[in-house]
C-alpha atoms as a PDB file:
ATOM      1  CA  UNK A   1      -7.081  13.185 -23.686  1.00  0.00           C
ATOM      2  CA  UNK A   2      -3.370  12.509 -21.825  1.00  0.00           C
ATOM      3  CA  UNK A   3      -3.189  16.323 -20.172  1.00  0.00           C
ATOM      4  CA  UNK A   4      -4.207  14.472 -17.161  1.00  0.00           C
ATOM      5  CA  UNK A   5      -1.488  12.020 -17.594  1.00  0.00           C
ATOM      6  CA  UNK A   6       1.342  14.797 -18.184  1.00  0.00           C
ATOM      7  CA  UNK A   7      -0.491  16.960 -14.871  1.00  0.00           C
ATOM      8  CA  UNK A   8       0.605  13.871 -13.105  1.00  0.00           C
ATOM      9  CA  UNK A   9       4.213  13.411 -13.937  1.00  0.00           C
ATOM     10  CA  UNK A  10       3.750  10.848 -16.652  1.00  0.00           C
ATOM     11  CA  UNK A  11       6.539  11.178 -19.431  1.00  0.00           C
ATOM     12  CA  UNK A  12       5.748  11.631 -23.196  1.00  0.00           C
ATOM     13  CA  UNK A  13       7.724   8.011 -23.650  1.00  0.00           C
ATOM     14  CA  UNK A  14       5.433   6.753 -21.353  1.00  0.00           C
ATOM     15  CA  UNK A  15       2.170   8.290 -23.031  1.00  0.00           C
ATOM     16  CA  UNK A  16       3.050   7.056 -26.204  1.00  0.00           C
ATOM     17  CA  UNK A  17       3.674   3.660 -24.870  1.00  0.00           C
ATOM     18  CA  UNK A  18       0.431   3.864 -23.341  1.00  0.00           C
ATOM     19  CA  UNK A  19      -1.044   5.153 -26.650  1.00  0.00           C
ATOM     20  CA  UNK A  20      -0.619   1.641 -27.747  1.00  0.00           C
ATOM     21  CA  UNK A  21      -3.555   0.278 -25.943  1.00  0.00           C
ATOM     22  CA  UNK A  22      -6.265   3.179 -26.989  1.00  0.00           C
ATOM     23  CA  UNK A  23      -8.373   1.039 -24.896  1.00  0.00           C
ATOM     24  CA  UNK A  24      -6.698   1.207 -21.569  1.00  0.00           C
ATOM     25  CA  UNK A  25      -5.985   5.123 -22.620  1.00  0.00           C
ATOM     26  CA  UNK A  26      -9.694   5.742 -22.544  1.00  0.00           C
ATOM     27  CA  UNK A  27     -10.174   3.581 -19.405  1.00  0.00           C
ATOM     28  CA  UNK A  28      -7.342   5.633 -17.834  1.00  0.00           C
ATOM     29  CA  UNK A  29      -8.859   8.577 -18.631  1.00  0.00           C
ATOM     30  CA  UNK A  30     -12.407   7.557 -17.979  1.00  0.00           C
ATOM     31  CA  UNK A  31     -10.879   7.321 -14.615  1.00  0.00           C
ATOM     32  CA  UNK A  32      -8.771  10.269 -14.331  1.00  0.00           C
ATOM     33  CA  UNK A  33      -9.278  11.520 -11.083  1.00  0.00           C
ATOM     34  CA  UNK A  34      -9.122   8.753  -9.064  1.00  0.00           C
ATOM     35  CA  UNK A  35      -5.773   7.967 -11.959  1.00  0.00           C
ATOM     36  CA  UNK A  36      -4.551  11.571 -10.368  1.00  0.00           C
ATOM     37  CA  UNK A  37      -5.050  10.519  -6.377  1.00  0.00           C
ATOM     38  CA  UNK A  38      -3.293   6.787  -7.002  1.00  0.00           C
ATOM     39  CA  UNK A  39      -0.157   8.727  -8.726  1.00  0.00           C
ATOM     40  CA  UNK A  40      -0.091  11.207  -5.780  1.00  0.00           C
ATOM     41  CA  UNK A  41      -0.211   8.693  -3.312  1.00  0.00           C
ATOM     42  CA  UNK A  42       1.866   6.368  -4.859  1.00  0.00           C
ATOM     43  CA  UNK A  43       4.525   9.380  -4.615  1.00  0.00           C
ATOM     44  CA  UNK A  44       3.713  10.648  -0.828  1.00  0.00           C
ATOM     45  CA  UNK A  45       4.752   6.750   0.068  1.00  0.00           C
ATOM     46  CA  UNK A  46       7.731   6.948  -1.720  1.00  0.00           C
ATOM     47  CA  UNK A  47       7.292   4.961  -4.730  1.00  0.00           C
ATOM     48  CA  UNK A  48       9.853   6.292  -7.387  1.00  0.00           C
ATOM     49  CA  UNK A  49       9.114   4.115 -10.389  1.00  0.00           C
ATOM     50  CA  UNK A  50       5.483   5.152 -11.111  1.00  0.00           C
ATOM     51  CA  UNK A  51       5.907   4.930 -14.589  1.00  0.00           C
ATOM     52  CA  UNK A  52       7.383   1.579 -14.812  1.00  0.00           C
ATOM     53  CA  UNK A  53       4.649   0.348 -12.640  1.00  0.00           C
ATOM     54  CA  UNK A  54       1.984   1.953 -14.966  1.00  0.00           C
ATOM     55  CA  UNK A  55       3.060   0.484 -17.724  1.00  0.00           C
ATOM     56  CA  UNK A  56       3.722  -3.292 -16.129  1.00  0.00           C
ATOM     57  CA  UNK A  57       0.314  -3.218 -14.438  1.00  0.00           C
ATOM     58  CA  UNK A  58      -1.804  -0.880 -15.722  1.00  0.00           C
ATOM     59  CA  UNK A  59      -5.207  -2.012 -14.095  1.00  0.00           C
ATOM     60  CA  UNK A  60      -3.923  -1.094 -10.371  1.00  0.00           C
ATOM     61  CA  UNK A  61      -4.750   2.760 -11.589  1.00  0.00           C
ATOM     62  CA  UNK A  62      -8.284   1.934 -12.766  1.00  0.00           C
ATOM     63  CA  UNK A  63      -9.214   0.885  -9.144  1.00  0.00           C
ATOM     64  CA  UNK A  64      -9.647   3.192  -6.293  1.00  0.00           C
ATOM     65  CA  UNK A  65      -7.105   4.494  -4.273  1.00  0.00           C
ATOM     66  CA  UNK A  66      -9.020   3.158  -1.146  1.00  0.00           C
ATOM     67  CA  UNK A  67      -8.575  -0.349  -2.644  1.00  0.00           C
ATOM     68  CA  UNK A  68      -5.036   0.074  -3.132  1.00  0.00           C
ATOM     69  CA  UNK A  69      -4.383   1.510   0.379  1.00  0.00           C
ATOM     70  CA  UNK A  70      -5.761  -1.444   1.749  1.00  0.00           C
ATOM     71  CA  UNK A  71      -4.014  -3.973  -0.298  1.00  0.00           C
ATOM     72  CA  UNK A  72      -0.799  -2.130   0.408  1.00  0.00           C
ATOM     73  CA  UNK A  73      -1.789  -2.117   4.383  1.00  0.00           C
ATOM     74  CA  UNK A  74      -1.346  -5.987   4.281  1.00  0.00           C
ATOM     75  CA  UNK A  75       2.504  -5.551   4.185  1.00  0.00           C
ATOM     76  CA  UNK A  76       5.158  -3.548   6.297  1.00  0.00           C
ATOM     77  CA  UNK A  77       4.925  -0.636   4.196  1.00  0.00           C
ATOM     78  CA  UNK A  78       8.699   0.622   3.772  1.00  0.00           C
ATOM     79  CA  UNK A  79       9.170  -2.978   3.069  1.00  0.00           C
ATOM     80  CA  UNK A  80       7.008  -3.531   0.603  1.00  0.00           C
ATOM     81  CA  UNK A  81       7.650   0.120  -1.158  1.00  0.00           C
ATOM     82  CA  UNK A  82      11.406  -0.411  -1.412  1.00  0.00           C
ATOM     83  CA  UNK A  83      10.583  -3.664  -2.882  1.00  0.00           C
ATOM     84  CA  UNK A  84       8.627  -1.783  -5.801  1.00  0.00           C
ATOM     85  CA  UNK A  85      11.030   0.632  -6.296  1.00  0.00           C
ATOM     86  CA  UNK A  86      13.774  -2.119  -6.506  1.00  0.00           C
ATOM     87  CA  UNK A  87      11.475  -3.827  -9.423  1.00  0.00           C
ATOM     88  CA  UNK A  88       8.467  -3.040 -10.435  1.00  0.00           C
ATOM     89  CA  UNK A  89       7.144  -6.489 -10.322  1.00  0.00           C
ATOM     90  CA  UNK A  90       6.927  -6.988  -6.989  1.00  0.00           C
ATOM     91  CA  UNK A  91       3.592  -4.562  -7.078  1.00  0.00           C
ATOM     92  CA  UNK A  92       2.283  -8.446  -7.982  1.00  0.00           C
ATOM     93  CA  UNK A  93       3.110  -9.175  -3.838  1.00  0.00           C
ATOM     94  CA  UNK A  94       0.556  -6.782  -3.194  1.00  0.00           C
ATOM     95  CA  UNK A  95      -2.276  -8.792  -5.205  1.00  0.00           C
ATOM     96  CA  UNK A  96      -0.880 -11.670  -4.332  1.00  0.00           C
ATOM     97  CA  UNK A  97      -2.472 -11.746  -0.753  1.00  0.00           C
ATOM     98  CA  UNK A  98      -6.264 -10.188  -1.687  1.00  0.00           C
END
């Protein structure tokens, strides 16, 4: 149930922190493929912390990437992904404006 986590980067620390929440594990992988295209996106924009920002806001990989695109597209994007990278709370800037 988390080989689709690993195929995407995620460490075993962070699995077992997810492992927690057996609920969000089965949502995540209920979800896996669109799970797989957020994480490669995520990277291709340059966001380094993927794993922090999975396990502060877990939800923004149970939505499609289209939907996070187009939150993201409200912001300057370098801006607003060196921002994330500098803390992963500032992903909350992002739902701020929807």
């Amino acid at each position: 149930m988390t080989d689709f986590l690993v195929v995407s980067g995620i460490s075993l620390n962070t699995i077992n922190q997810l492992k927690k929440n057996e609920n969000l594990l089965s949502d995540l992988y209920d979800n896996k493929d669109e799970f797989i295209n957020i994480t490669n996106y995520l990277r291709m924009i340059g966001i380094k912390n993927i794993e922090e920002v999975l396990i502060y806001k877990p939800e923004l990989f149970l939505e499609s990437k289209d939907n996070l695109i187009y939150s993201l597209s409200q912001f300057d994007l370098p801006t607003i992904v060196n921002m994330i990278n500098e803390d992963c709370t500032n992903i909350d800037l992002v739902y701020e404006v929807d």
